[in-house]
C-alpha atoms as a PDB file:
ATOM      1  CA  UNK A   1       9.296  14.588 -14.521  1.00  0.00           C
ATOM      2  CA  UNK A   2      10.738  16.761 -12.046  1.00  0.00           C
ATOM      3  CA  UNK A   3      13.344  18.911 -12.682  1.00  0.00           C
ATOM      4  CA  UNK A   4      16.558  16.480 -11.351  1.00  0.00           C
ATOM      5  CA  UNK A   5      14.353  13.823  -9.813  1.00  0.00           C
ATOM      6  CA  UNK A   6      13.681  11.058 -12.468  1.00  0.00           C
ATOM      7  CA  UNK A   7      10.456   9.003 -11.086  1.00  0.00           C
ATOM      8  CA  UNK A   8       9.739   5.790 -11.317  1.00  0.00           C
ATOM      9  CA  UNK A   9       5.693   4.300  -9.748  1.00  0.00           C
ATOM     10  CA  UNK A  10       5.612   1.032  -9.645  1.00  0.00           C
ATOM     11  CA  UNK A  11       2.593  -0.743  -8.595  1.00  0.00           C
ATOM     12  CA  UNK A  12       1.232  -4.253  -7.702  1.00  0.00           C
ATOM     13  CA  UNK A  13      -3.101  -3.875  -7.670  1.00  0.00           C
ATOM     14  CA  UNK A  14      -5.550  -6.701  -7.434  1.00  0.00           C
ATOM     15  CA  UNK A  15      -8.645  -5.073  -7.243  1.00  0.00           C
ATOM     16  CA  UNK A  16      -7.766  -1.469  -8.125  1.00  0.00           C
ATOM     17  CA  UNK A  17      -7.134   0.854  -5.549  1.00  0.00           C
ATOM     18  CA  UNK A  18      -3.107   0.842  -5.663  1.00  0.00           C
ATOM     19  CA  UNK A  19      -3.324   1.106  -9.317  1.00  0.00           C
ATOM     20  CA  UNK A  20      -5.211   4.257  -9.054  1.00  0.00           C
ATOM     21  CA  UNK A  21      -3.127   5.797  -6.337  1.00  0.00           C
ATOM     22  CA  UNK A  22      -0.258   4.598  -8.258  1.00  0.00           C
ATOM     23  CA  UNK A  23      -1.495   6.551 -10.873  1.00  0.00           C
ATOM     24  CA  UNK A  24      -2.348   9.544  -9.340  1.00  0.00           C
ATOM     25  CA  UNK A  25       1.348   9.924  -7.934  1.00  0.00           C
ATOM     26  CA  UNK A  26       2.829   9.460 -11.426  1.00  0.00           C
ATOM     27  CA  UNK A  27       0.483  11.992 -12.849  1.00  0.00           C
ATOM     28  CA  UNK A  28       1.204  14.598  -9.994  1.00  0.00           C
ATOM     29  CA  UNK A  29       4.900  13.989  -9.976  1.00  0.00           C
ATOM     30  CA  UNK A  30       5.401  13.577 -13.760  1.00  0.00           C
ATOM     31  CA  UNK A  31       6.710  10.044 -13.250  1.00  0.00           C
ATOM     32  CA  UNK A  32       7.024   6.738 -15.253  1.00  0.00           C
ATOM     33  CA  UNK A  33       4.549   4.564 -14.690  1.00  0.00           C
ATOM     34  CA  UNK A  34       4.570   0.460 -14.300  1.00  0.00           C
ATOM     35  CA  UNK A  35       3.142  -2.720 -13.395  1.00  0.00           C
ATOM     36  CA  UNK A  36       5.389  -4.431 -10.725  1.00  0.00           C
ATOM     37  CA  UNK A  37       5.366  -7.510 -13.343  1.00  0.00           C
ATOM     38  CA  UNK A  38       6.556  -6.291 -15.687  1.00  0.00           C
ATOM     39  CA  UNK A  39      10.234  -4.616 -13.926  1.00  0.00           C
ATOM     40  CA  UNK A  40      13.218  -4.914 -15.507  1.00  0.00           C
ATOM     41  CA  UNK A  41      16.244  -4.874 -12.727  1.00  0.00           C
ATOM     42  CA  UNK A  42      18.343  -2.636 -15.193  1.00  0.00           C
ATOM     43  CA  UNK A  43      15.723  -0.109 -15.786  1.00  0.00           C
ATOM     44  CA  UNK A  44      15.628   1.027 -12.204  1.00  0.00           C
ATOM     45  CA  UNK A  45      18.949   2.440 -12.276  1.00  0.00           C
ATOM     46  CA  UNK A  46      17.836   5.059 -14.782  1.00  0.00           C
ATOM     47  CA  UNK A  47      15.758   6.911 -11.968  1.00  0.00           C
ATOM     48  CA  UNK A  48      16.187   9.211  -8.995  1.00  0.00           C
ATOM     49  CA  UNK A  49      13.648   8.227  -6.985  1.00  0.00           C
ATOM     50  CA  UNK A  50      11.632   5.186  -7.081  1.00  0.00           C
ATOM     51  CA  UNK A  51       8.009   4.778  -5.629  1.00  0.00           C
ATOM     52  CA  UNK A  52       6.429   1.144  -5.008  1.00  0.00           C
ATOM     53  CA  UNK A  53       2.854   0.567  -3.931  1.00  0.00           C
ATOM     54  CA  UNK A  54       1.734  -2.728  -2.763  1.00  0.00           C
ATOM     55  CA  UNK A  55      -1.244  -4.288  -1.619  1.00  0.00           C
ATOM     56  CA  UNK A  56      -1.880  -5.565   1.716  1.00  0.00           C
ATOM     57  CA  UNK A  57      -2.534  -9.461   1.833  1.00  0.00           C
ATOM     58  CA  UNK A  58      -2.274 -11.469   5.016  1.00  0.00           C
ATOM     59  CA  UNK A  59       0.066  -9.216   6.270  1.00  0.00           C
ATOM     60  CA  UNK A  60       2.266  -8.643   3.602  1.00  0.00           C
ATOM     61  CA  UNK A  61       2.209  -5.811   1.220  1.00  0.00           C
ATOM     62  CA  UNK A  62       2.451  -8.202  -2.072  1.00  0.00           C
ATOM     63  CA  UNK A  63       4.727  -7.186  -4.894  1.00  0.00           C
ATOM     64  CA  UNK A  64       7.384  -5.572  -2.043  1.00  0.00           C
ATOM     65  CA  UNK A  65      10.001  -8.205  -3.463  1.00  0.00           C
ATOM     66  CA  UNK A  66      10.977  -5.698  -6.774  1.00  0.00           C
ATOM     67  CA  UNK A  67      12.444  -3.593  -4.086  1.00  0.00           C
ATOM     68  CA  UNK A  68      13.548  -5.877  -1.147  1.00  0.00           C
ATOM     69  CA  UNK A  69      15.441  -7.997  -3.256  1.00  0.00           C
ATOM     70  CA  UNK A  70      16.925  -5.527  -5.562  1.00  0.00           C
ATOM     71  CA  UNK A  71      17.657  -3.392  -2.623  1.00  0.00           C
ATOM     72  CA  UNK A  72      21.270  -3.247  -2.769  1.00  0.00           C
ATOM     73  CA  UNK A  73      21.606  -2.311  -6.252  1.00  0.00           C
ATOM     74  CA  UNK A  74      19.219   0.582  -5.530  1.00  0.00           C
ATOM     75  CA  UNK A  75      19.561   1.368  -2.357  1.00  0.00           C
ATOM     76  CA  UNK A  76      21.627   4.524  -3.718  1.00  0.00           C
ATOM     77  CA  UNK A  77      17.714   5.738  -4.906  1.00  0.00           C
ATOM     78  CA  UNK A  78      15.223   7.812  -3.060  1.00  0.00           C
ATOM     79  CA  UNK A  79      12.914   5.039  -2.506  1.00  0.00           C
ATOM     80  CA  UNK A  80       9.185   5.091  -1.046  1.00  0.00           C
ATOM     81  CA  UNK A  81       7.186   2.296  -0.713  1.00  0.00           C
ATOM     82  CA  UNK A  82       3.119   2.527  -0.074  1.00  0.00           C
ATOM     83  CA  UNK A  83       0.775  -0.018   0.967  1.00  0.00           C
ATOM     84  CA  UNK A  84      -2.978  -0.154   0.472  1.00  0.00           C
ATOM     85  CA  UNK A  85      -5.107  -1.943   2.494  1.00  0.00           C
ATOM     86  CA  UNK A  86      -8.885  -1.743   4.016  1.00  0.00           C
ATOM     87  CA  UNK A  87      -7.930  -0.981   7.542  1.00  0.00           C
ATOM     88  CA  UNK A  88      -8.364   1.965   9.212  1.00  0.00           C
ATOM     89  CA  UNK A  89      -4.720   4.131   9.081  1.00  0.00           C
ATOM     90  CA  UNK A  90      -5.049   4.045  12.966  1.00  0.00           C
ATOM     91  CA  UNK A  91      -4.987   0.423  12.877  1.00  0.00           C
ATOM     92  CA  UNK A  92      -1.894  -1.335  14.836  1.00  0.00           C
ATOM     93  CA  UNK A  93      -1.717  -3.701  11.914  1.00  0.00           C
ATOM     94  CA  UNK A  94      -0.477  -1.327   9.577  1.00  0.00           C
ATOM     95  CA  UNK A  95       2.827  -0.447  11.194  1.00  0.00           C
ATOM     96  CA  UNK A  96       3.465  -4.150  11.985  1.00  0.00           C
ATOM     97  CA  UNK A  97       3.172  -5.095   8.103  1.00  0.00           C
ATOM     98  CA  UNK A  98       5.827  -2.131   8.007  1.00  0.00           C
ATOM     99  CA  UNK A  99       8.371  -3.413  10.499  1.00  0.00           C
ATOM    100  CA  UNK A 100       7.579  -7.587   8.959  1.00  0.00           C
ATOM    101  CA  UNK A 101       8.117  -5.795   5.261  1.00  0.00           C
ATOM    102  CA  UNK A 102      10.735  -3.497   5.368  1.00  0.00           C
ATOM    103  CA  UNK A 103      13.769  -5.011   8.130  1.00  0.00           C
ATOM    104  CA  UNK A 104      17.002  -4.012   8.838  1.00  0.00           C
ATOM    105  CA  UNK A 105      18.421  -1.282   6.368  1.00  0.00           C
ATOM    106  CA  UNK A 106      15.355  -1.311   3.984  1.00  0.00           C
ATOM    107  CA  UNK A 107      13.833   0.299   7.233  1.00  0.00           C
ATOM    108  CA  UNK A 108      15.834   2.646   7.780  1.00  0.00           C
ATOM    109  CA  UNK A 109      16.060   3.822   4.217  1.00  0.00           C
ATOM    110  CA  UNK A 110      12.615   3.561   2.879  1.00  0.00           C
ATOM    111  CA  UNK A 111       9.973   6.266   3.684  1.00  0.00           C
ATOM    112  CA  UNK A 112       6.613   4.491   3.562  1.00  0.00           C
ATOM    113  CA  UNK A 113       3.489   5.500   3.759  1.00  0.00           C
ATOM    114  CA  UNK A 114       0.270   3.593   4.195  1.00  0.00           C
ATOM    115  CA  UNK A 115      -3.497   4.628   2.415  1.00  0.00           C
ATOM    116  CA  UNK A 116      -7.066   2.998   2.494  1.00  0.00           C
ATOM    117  CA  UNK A 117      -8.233   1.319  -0.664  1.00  0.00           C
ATOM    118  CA  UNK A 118     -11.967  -0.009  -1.001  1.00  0.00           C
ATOM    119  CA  UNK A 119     -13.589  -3.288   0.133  1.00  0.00           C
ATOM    120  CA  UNK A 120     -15.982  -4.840  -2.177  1.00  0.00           C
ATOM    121  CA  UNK A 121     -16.929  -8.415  -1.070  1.00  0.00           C
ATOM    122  CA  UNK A 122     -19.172  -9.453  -4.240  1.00  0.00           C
ATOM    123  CA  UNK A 123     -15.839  -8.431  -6.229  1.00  0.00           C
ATOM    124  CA  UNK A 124     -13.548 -10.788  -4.482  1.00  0.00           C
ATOM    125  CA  UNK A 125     -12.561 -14.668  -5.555  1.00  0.00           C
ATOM    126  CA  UNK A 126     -12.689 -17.045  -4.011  1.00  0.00           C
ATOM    127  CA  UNK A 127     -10.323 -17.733  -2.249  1.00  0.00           C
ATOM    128  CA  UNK A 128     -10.362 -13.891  -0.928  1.00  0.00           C
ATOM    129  CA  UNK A 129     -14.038 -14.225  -0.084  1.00  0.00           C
ATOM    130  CA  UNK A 130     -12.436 -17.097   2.581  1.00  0.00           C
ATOM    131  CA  UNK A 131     -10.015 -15.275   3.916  1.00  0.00           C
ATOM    132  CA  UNK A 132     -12.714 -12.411   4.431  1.00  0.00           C
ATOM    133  CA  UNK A 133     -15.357 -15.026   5.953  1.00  0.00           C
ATOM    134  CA  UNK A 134     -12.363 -16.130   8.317  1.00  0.00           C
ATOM    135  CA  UNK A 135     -12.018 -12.307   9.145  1.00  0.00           C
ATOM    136  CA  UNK A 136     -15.537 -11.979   9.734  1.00  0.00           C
ATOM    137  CA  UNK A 137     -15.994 -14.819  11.780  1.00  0.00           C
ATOM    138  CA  UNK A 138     -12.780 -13.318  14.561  1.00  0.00           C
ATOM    139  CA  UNK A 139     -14.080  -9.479  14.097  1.00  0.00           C
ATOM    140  CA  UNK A 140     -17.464 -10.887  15.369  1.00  0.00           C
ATOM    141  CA  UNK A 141     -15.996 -12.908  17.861  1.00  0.00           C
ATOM    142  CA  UNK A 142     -13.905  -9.590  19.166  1.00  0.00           C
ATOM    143  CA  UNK A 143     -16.820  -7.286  18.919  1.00  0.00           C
ATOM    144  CA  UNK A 144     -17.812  -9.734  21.599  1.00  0.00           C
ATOM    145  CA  UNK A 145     -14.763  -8.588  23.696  1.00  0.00           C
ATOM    146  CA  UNK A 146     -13.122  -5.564  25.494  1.00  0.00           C
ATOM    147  CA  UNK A 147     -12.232  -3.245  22.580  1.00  0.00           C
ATOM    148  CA  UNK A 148     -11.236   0.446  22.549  1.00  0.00           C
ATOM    149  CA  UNK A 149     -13.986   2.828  20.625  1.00  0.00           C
ATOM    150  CA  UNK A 150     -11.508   3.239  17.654  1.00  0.00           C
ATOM    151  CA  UNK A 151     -11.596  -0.718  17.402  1.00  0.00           C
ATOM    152  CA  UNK A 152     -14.849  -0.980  17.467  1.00  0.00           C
ATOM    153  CA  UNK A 153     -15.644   1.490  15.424  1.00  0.00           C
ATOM    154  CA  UNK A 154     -13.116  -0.125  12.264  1.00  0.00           C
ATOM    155  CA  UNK A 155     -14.557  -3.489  13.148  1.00  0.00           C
ATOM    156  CA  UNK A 156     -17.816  -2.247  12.080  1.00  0.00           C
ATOM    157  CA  UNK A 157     -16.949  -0.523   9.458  1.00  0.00           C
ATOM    158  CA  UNK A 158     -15.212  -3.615   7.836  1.00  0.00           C
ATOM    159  CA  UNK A 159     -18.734  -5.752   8.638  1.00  0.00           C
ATOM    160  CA  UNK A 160     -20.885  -3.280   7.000  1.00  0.00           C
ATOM    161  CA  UNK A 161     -18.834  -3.379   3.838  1.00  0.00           C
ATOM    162  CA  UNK A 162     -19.343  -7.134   3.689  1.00  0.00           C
ATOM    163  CA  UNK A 163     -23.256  -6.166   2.299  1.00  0.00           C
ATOM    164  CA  UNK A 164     -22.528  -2.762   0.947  1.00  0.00           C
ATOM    165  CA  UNK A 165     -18.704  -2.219  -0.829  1.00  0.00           C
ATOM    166  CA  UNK A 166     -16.928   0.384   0.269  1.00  0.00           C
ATOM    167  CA  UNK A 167     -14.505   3.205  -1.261  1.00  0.00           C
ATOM    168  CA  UNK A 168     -12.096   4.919   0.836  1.00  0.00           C
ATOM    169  CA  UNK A 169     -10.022   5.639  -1.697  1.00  0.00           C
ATOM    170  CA  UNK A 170      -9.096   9.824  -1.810  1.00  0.00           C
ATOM    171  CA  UNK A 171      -6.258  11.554  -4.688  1.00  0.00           C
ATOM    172  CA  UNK A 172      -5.436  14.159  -1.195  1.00  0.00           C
ATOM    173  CA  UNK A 173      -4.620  11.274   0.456  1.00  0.00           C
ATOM    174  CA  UNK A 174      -1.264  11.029  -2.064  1.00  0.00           C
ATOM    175  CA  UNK A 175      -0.227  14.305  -0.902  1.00  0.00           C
ATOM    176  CA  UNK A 176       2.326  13.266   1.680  1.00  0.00           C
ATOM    177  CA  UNK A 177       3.873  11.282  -0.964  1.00  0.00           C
ATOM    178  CA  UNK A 178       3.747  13.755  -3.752  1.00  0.00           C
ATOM    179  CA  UNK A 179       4.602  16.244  -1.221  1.00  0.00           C
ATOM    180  CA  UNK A 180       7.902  13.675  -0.191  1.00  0.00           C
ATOM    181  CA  UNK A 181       8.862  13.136  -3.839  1.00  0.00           C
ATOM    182  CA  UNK A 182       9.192  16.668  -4.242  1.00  0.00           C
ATOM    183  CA  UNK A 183      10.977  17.846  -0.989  1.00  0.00           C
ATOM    184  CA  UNK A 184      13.024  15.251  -1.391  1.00  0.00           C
ATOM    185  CA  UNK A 185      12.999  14.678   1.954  1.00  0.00           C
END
């Protein structure tokens, strides 16, 4: 723990990558660590600063709810929120699942931060291996189109790891965040 900054990680991981990020920050920062599930509303009030990571899923960064809708009895808190996703951190869709997930005063409030996870399509269920075909199918279908280098270049990216997973995941990317936690800024 930090010297006057009780912190709390919380996590929500389906394949992995936000659990190890998650615990990465909690080791760096000294912090308690937990799985979103398993939250109790009362127990957040015993921290300083409270750190959620979230998966991205069909725009939404799942497991955001044990801080949107206990927002007003934290809001009092330091709070950061991370989301972990397969895009690219240049992508456009990563500050839109910001504005859709955090609205209003959670915006304002929240620092968030966003950081690449892995991709591995063998891994997935079903229904995820779907969603990805459906993904595949309209990132072909762009490819197709006008798109800027940068687009291109992600769309690629994401087809290749279709036949060969992929691991983006990187402790220095935490930084920022530890470096936030700390600063307390």
């Amino acid at each position: 723990m930090l010297e006057g900054n009780k912190v709390l990680v919380i996590y929500k991981s389906k394949y992995g990558s936000t659990k190890r990020y998650a615990e990465w920050i909690a080791k760096d920062v000294k912090g308690d660590l937990i799985e979103g599930s398993k939250v109790k509303v009362e127990d957040l009030g015993k921290y300083d600063t409270i750190v959620f990571g979230g998966f991205l899923y069909a725009g939404s960064i799942k497991g955001i709810k044990v801080i949107t809708e206990n927002f007003q009895s934290i809001k009092d808190k330091r709070i950061i929120v991370f989301a972990v996703g397969s895009s690219s951190e240049k992508s456009k869709e990563v500050e839109k699942t910001f504005v859709t997930n955090l609205n209003g005063e959670l915006r304002e409030k929240v620092k968030h931060f966003y950081l690449r996870g892995s991709l591995n399509y063998q891994k997935m269920g079903l229904v995820d291996k779907v969603m990805m075909g459906m993904l595949r199918i309209m990132l072909k279908k762009a490819l197709k189109g006008e798109v800027s280098a940068d687009e291109r270049a992600e769309m690629e990216e994401i087809l290749k790891a279709y036949d060969n997973p992929v691991d983006w995941t990187d402790k220095k990317a935490i930084e920022p965040i530890v470096q936030c936690i700390i600063n307390k800024n």
